[in-house]
Protein backbone atom coordinates (compact mmCIF):
# COMPACT_ATOMS: atom_id res chain seq x y z
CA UNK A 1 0.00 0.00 0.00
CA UNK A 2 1.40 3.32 -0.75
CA UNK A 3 2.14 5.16 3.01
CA UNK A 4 0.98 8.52 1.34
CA UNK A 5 -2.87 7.06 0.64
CA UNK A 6 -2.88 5.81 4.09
CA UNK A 7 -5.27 7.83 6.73
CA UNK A 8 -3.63 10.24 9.61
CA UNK A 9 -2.81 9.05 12.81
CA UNK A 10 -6.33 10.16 14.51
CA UNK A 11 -8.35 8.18 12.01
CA UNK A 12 -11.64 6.19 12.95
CA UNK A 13 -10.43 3.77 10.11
CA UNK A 14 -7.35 2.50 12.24
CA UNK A 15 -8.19 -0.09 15.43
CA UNK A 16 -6.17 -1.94 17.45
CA UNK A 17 -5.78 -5.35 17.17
CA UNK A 18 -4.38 -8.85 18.25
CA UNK A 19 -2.80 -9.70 15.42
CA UNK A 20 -3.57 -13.26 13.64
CA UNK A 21 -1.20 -15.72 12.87
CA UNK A 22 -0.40 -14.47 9.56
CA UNK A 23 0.11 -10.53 10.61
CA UNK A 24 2.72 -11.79 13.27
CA UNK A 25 4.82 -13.75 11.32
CA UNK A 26 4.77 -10.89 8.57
CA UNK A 27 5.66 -8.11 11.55
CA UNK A 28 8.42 -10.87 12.48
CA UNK A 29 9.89 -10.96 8.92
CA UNK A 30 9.75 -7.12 8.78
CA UNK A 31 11.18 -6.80 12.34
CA UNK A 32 14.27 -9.32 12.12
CA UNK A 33 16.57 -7.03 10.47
CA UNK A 34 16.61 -5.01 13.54
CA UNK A 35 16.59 -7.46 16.23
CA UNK A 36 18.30 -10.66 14.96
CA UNK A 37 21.42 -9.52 15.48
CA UNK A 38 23.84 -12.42 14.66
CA UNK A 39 21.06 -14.85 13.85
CA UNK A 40 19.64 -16.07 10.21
CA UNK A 41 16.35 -15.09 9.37
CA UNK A 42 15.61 -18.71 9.80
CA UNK A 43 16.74 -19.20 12.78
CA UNK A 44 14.86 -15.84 13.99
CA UNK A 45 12.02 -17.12 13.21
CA UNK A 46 12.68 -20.58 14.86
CA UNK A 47 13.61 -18.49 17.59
CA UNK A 48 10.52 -16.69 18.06
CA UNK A 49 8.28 -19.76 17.62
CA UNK A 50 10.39 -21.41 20.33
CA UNK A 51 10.40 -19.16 23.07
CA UNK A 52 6.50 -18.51 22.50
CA UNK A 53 6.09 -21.96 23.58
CA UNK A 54 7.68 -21.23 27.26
CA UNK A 55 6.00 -21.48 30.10
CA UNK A 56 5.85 -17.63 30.57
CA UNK A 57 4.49 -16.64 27.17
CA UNK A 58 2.33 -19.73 26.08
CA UNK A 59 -1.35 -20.14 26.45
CA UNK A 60 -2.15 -16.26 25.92
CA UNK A 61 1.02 -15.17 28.15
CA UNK A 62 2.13 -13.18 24.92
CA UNK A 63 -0.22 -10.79 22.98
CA UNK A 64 0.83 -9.57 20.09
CA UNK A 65 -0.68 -6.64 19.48
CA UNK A 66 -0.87 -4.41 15.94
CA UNK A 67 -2.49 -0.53 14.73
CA UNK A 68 -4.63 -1.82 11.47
CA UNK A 69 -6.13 0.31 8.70
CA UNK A 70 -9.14 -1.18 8.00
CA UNK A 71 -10.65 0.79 4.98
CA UNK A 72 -14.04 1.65 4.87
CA UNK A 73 -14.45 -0.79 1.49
CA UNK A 74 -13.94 -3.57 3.65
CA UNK A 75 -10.55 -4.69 1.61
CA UNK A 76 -7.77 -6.52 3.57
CA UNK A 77 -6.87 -4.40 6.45
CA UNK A 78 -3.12 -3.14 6.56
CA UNK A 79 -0.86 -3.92 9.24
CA UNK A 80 0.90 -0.23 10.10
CA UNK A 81 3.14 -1.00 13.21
CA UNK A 82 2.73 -3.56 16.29
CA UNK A 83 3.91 -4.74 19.75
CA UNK A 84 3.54 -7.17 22.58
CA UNK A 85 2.68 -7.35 26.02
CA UNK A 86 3.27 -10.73 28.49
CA UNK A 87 1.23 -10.84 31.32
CA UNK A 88 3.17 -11.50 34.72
CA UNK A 89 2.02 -12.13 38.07
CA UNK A 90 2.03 -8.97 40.02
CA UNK A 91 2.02 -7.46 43.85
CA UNK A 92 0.12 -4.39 45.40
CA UNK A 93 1.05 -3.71 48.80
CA UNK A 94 -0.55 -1.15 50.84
CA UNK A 95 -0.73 -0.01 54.99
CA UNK A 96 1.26 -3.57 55.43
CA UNK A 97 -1.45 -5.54 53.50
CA UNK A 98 -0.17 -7.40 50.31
CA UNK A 99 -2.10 -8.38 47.33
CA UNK A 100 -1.76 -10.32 44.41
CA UNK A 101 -2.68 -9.31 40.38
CA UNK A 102 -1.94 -8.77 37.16
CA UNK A 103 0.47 -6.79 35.66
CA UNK A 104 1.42 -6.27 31.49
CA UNK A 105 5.26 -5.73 30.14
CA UNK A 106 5.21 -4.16 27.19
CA UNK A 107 7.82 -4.85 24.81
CA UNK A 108 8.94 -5.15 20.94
CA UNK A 109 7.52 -1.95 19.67
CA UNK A 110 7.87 -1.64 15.95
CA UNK A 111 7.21 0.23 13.00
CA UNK A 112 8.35 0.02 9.55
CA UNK A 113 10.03 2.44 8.23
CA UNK A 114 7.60 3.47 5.41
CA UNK A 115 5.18 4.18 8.24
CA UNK A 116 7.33 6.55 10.63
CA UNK A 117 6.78 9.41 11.42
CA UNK A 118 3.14 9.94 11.01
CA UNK A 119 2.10 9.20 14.46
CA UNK A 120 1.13 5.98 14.43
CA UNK A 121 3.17 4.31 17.00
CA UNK A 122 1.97 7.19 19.26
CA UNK A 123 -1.35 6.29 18.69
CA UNK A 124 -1.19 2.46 18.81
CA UNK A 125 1.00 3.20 22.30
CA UNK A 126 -2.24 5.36 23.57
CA UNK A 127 -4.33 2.45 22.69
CA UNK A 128 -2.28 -0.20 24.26
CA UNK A 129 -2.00 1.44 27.46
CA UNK A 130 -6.08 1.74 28.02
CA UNK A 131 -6.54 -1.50 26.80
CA UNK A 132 -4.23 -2.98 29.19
CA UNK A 133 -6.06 -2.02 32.32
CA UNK A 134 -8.83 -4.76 31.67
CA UNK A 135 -6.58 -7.34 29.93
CA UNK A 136 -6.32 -11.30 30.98
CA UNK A 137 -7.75 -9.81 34.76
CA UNK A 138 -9.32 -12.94 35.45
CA UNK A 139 -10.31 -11.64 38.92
CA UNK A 140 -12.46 -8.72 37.65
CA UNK A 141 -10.60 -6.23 39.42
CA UNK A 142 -8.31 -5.34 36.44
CA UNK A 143 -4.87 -5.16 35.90
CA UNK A 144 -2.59 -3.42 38.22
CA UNK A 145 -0.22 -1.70 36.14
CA UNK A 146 1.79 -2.12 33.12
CA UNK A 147 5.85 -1.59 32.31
CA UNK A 148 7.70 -0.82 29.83
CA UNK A 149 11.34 0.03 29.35
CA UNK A 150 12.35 2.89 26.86
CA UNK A 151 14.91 3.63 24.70
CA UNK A 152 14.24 7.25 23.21
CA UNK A 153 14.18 8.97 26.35
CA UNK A 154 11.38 9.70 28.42
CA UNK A 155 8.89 11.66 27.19
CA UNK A 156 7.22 9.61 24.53
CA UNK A 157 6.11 7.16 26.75
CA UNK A 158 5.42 9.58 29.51
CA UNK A 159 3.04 10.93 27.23
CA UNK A 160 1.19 8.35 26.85
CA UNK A 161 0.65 7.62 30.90
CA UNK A 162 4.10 5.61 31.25
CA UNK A 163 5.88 7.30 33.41
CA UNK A 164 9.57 7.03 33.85
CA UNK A 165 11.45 5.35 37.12
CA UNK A 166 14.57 5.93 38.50
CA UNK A 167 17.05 4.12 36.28
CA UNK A 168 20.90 2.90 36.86
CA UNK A 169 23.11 0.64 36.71
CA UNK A 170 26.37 -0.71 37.61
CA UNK A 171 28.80 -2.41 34.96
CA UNK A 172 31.94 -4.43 36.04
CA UNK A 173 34.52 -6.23 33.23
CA UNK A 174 34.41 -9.41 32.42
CA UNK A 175 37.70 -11.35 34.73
CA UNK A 176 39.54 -14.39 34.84
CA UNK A 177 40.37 -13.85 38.39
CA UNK A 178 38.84 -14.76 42.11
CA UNK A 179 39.64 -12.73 44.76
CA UNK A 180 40.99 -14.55 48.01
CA UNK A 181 39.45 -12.92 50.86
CA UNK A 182 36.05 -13.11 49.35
CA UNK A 183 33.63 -16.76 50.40
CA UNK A 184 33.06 -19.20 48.28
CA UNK A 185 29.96 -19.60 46.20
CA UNK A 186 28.05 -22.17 44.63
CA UNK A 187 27.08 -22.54 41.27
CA UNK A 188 22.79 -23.03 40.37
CA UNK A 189 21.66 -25.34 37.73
CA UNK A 190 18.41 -24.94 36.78
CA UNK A 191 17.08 -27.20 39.07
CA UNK A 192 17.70 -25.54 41.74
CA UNK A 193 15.37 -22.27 40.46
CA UNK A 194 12.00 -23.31 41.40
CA UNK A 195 12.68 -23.81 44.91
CA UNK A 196 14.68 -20.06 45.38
CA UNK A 197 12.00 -18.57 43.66
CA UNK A 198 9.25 -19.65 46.08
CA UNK A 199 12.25 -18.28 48.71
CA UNK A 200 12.25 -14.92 46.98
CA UNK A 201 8.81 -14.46 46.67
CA UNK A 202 8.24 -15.09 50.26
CA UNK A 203 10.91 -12.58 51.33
CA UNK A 204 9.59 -9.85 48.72
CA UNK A 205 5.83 -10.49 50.18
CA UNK A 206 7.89 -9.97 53.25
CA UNK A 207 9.63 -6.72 53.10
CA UNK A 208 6.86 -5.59 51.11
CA UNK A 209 4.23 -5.86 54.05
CA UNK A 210 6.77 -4.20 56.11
CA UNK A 211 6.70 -0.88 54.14
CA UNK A 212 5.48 1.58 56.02
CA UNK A 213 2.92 4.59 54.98
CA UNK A 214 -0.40 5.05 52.84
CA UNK A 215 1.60 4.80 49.48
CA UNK A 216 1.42 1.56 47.13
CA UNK A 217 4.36 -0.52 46.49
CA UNK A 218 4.13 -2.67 43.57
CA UNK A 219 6.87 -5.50 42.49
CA UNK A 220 6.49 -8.01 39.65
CA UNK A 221 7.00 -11.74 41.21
CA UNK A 222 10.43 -13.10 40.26
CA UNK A 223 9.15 -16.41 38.97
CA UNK A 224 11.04 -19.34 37.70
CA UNK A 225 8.52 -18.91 34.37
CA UNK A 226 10.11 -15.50 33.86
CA UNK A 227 14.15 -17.11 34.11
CA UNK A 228 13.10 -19.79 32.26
CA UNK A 229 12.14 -18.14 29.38
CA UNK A 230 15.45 -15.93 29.77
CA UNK A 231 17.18 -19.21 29.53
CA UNK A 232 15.36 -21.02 26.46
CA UNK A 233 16.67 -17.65 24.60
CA UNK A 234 20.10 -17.92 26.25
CA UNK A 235 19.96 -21.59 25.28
CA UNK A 236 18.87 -20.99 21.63
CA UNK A 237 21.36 -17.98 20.75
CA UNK A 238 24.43 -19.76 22.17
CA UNK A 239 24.04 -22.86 20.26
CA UNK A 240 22.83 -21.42 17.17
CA UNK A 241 25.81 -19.24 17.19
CA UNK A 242 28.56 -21.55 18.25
CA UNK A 243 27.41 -24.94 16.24
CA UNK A 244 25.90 -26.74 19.01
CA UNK A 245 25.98 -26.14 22.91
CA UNK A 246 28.79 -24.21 24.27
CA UNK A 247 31.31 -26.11 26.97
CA UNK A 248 30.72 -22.50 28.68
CA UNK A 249 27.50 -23.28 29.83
CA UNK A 250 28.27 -26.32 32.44
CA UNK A 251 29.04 -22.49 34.23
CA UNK A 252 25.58 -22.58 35.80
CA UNK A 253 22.79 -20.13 35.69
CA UNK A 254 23.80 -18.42 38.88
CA UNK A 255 25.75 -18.42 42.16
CA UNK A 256 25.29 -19.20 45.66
CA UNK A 257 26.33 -17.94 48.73
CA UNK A 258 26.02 -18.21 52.76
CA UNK A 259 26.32 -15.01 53.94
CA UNK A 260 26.58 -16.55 57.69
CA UNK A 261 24.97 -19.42 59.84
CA UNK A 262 21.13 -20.12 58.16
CA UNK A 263 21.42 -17.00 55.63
CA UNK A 264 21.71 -17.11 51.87
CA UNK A 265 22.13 -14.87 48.99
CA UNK A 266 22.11 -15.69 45.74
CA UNK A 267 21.89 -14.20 42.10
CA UNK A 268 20.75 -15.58 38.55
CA UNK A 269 22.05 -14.36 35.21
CA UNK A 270 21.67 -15.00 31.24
CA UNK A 271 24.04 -14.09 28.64
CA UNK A 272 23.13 -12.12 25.73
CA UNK A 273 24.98 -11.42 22.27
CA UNK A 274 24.60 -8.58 20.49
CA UNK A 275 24.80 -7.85 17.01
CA UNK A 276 28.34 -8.37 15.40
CA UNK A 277 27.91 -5.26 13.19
CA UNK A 278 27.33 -3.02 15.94
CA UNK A 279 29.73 -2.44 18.28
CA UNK A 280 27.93 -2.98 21.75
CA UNK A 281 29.44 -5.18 24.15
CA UNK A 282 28.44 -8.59 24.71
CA UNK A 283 26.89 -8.60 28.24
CA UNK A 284 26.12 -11.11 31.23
CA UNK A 285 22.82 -9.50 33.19
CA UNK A 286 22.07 -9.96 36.91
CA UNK A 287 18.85 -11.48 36.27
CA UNK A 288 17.61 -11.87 39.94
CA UNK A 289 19.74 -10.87 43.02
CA UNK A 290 18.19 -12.09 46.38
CA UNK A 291 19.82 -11.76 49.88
CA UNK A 292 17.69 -13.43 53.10
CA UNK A 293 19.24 -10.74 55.24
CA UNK A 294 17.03 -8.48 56.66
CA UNK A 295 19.53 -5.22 56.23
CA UNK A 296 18.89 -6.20 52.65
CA UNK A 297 14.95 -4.52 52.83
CA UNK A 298 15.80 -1.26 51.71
CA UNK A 299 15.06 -1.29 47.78
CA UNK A 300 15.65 2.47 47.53
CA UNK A 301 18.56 3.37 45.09
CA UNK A 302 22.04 2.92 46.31
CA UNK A 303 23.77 6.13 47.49
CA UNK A 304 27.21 6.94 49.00
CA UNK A 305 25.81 7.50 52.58
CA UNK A 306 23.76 3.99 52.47
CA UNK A 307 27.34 2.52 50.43
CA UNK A 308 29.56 3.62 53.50
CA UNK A 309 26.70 1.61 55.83
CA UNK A 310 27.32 -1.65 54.29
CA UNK A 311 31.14 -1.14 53.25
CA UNK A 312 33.38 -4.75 54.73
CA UNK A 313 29.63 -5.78 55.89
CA UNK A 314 28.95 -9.82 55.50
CA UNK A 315 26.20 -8.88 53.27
CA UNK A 316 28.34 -6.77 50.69
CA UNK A 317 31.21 -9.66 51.09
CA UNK A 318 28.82 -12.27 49.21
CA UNK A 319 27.24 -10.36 46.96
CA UNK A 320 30.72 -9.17 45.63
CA UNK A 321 31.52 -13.10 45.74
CA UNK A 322 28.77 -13.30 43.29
CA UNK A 323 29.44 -10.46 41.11
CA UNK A 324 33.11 -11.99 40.71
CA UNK A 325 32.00 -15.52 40.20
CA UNK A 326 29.39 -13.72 37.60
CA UNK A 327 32.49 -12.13 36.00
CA UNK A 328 34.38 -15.19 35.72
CA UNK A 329 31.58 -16.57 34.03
CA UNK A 330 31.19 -13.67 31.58
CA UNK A 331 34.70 -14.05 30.51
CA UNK A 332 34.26 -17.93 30.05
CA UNK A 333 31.79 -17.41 27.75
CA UNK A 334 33.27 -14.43 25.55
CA UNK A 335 31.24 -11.70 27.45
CA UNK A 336 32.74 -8.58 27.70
CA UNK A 337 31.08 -7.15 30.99
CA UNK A 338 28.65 -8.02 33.74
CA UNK A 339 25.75 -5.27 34.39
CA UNK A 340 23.21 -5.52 37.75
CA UNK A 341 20.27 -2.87 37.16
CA UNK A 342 18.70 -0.74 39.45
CA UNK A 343 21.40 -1.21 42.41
CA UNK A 344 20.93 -0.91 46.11
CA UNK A 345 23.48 0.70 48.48
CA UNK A 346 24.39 -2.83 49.64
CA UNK A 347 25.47 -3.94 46.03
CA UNK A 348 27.26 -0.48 45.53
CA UNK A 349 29.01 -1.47 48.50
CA UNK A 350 30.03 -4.85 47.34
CA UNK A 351 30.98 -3.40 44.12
CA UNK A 352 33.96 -1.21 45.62
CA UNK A 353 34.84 -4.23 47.05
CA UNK A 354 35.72 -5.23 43.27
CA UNK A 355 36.59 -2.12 42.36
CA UNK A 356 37.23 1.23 44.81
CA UNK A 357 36.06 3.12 41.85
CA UNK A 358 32.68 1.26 40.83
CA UNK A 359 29.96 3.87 40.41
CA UNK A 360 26.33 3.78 39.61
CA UNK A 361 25.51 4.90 36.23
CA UNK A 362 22.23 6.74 36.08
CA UNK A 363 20.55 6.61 32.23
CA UNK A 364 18.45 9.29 30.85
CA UNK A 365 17.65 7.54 27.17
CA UNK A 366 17.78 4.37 27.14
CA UNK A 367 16.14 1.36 28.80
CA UNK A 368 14.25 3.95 31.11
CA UNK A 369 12.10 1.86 33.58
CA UNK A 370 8.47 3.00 33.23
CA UNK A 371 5.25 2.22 34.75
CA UNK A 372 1.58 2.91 34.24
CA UNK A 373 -0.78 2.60 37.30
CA UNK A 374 -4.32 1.67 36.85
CA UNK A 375 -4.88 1.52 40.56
CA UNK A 376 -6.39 4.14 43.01
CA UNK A 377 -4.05 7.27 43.26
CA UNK A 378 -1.69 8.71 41.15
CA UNK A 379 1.57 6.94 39.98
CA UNK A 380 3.25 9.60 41.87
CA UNK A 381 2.22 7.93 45.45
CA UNK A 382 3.66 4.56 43.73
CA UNK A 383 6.67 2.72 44.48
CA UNK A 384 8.25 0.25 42.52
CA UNK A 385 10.08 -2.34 44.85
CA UNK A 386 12.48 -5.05 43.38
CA UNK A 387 13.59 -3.64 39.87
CA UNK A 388 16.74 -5.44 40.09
CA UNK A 389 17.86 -6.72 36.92
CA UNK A 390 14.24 -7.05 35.40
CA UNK A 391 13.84 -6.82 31.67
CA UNK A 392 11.95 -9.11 32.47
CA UNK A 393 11.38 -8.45 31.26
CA UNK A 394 14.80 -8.71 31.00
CA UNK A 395 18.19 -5.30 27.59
CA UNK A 396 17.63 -6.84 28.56
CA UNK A 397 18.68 -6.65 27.78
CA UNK A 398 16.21 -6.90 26.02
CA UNK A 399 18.68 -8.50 21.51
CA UNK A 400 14.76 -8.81 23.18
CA UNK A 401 14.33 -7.40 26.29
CA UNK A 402 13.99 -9.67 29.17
CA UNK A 403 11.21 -9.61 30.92
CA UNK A 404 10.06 -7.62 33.86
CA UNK A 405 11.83 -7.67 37.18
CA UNK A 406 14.55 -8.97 35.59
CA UNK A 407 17.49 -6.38 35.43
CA UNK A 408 15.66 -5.26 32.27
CA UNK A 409 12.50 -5.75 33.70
CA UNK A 410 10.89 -6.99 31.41
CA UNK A 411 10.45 -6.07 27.79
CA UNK A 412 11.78 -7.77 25.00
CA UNK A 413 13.87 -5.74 22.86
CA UNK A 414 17.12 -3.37 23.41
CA UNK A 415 15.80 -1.40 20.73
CA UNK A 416 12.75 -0.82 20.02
CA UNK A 417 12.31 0.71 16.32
CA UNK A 418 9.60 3.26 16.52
CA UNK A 419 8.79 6.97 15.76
CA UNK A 420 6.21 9.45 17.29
């Protein structure tokens, strides 16, 4: 169809839509040259199909959504850009009383270049974000909120009721080397995931009823559904790209870690490979970092004052032992770097215990954490616990973004190829 017949961006003639079988794999094909990075077409596509079939996106987990130009005449309506949202278990806490719900990630926004610029992904965004509210809410009380995670900045989406979150990160090299004085961790198979998952939920229900005041907190569950799928795409990349599955990844998908008699921290991480023709580092991400301390409560964002609280504390000790066995990991597997989103003063801390001159890296235009509440309130009386590493989902790290509460929290792609 020729873009300059097609209707303005306010038009009664364009709907949105969950797009049929046909329209995705079309918005797939259009899509890959963007987001494969160093895969085939074909074995995007086998990609895509596989990691639909995970636990987290099966069954109606994943809606792909698309802005259609149905013309009056009835004719074949025209696909004009698209996305997706995964729904992901959700919790609301409020005056020390914690509920469960639904939440939305929204991730893989796209529009073909013939169609930029004319306001459609604006208008499909609008869309998406009302339609949300009601979507897969089983319980009829409707969803809690959605995320999203952007990379042009923050107004777009703030315009369109996301609205942007406190966003950081730490990165730390890739190394071949252990520090000494540091204890000795563990490594996780995934096995072992199900069973720390139910442990992390149980703490975040935890130190979420604990938070004190009238405002909400909200926090997507870290399920083993969400690393899962993580992994399948770890799984798929790394063999497709290295002619069958890698020595590298007898590694684990995480590390262990007694921080003293009875307590545990832990953390879970994926590799992900960028595109060879760009130039952006290959990256291990902090998935999931969980400590059973109880200093560990404060989610706020890490700062110098709360740093020097934790600095040489048992609690910063193993969580640097599992940023270095994370590292060594990394450089087994031809990573450059290892990134942890979203840090807390307690992994700043353990950081300079790497590296005295670790800092926290704030980001202003890219993967910008970003929420819209449906709930009672404004999103200003909000607080988003646990954005560690999620995504999910996911930079996650996106490559697709992973999935929410993950260090990328949770959409799909590192780019996302749009226009206003």
């Amino acid at each position: 169809m020729d873009p300059s017949n097609l209707p303005k961006s306010d038009s009664p003639e364009l709907h949105l839509v969950v797009a049929t079988a046909e329209e995705n794999l079309a918005q797939q094909h259009a899509n890959s040259t963007e987001w494969r990075g160093g895969l085939s077409l074909e074995a995007y596509l086998r990609r895509e199909e596989h990691l639909v079939k995970q636990q987290l996106t099966k069954d109606g987990g994943l809606t792909a959504w698309m802005l259609a130009y149905q013309p009056s005449d009835d004719s074949k309506r025209q696909i004009l850009c698209g996305c997706e949202s995964i729904r992901k278990k959700a919790l609301v806490a409020r005056n020390g009383k914690v509920e469960d719900g639904v939440a939305h990630g929204v991730a893989s926004v796209f529009c073909p270049p013939q169609f930029r610029g004319k306001g459609y992904a604006g208008r499909m965004m609008s869309e998406v974000g009302k339609k949300l509210k009601d979507w897969q809410a089983e319980s009829g009380g409707g969803s809690a909120f959605s995320v999203l995670y952007s990379d042009i900045g923050k107004e777009f989406y703030a315009a369109r009721g996301w609205q942007p979150f406190p966003s950081s990160h730490i990165t730390f090299p890739a190394t071949e080397s252990r520090a000494g004085s540091l204890p000795q961790v563990q490594k996780l198979e995934s096995e072992d995931l199900a069973r720390l998952c139910e442990d992390d939920e149980k703490l975040l229900r935890h130190r979420l009823s604990n938070m004190a005041g009238g405002r909400a907190a909200v926090a997507l569950v870290p399920d083993v559904a969400t690393l899962h799928w993580h992994h399948a795409r770890e799984d798929f990349v790394s063999t497709e790209t290295h002619g069958g599955r890698p020595g590298f990844m007898d590694g684990g998908r995480g590390a262990l870690v007694e921080v003293k008699p009875g307590v545990r921290a832990w953390c879970v991480w994926t590799r992900v490979w960028t595109n060879p023709q760009e130039h952006a580092p290959n990256t291990l991400h902090i998935l999931r970092l969980a400590v059973e301390d109880e200093s560990y409560s404060d989610f706020s964002p890490a700062s110098e004052e709360g740093a020097q609280r934790f600095a040489g504390s048992d609690v910063a000790k193993a969580i640097a032992a599992l940023l270095v066995e994370a590292q060594i990991q990394a450089k087994a597997s031809g990573m450059h770097e290892v990134q942890i989103w979203n840090p807390t003063s307690a992994t700043l801390a353990a950081a300079r215990l790497i590296d005295s001159g670790a800092a926290v890296e704030e980001r202003e235009k890219e993967s910008i954490t970003s929420l819209q509440w449906y709930g009672q309130g404004s999103w200003k009386d909000v607080d988003w616990s646990s954005r560690v590493a999620d995504p999910s989902q996911t930079k996650v790290l996106f490559c697709k973004k992973l999935p929410l509460w993950s260090t990328h929290a949770w959409t799909r792609d590192s780019r996302v190829a749009e226009a206003p």
